[in-house]
Protein backbone atom coordinates (compact mmCIF):
# COMPACT_ATOMS: atom_id res chain seq x y z
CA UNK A 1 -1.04 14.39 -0.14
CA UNK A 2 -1.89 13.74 -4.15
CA UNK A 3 -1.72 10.31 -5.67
CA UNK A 4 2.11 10.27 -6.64
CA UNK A 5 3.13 11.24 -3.29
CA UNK A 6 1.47 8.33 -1.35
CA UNK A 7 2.30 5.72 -4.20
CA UNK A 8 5.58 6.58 -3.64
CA UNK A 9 5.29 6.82 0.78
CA UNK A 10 3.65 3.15 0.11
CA UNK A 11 6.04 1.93 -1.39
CA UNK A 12 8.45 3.10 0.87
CA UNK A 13 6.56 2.37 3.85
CA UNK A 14 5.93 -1.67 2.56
CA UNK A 15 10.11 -1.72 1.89
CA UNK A 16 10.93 -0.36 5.22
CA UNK A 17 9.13 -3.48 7.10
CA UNK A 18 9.94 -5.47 4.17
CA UNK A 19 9.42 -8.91 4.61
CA UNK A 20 6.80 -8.38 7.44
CA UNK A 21 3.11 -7.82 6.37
CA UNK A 22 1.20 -4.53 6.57
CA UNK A 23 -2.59 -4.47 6.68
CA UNK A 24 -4.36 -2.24 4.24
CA UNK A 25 -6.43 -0.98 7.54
CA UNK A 26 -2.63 -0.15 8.87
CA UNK A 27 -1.61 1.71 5.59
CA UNK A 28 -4.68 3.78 5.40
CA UNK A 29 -4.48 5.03 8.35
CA UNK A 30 -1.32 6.01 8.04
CA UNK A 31 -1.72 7.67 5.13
CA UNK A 32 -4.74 8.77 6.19
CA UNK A 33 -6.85 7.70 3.55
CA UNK A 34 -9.26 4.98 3.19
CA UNK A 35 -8.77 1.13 3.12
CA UNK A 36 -10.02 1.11 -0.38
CA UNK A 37 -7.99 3.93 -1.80
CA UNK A 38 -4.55 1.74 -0.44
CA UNK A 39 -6.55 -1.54 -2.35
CA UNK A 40 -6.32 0.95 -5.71
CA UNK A 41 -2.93 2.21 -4.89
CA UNK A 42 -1.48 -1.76 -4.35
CA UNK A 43 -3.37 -2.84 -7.66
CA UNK A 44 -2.00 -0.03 -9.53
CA UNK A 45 1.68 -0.21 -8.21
CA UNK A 46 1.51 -4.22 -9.24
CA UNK A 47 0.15 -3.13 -12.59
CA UNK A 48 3.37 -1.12 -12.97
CA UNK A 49 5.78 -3.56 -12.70
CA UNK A 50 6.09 -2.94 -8.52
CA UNK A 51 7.12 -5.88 -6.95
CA UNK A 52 4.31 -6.56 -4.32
CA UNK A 53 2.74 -9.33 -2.71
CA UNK A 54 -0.44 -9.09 -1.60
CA UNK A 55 -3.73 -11.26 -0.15
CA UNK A 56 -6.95 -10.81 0.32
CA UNK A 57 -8.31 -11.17 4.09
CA UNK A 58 -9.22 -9.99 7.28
CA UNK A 59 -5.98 -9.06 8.40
């Protein structure tokens, strides 16, 4: 899957259990990808203009 495709599965993912919280531990495995690669994607997405909340922790 390149970039574009799992910015835009994130996003979709985080709407469809919209208001409930997703870990990024959750996400990356789902996507199969790594915790810090879904950190990037979330950062990047907000830097766009993507409405999403996000904070830092263990879970």
């Amino acid at each position: 899957m390149n970039r574009t495709d799992r910015l835009y599965a994130l996003v979709e993912e985080l709407r469809a259990v919209s208001p409930r919280p997703r870990s990024a531990r959750w996400l990356a495995a789902r996507l199969e990808v790594s915790s810090r690669t879904i950190e990037r994607d979330i950062g990047a997405l907000q830097q766009s203009g993507v409405p999403i909340w996000a904070e830092p922790g263990r879970t």
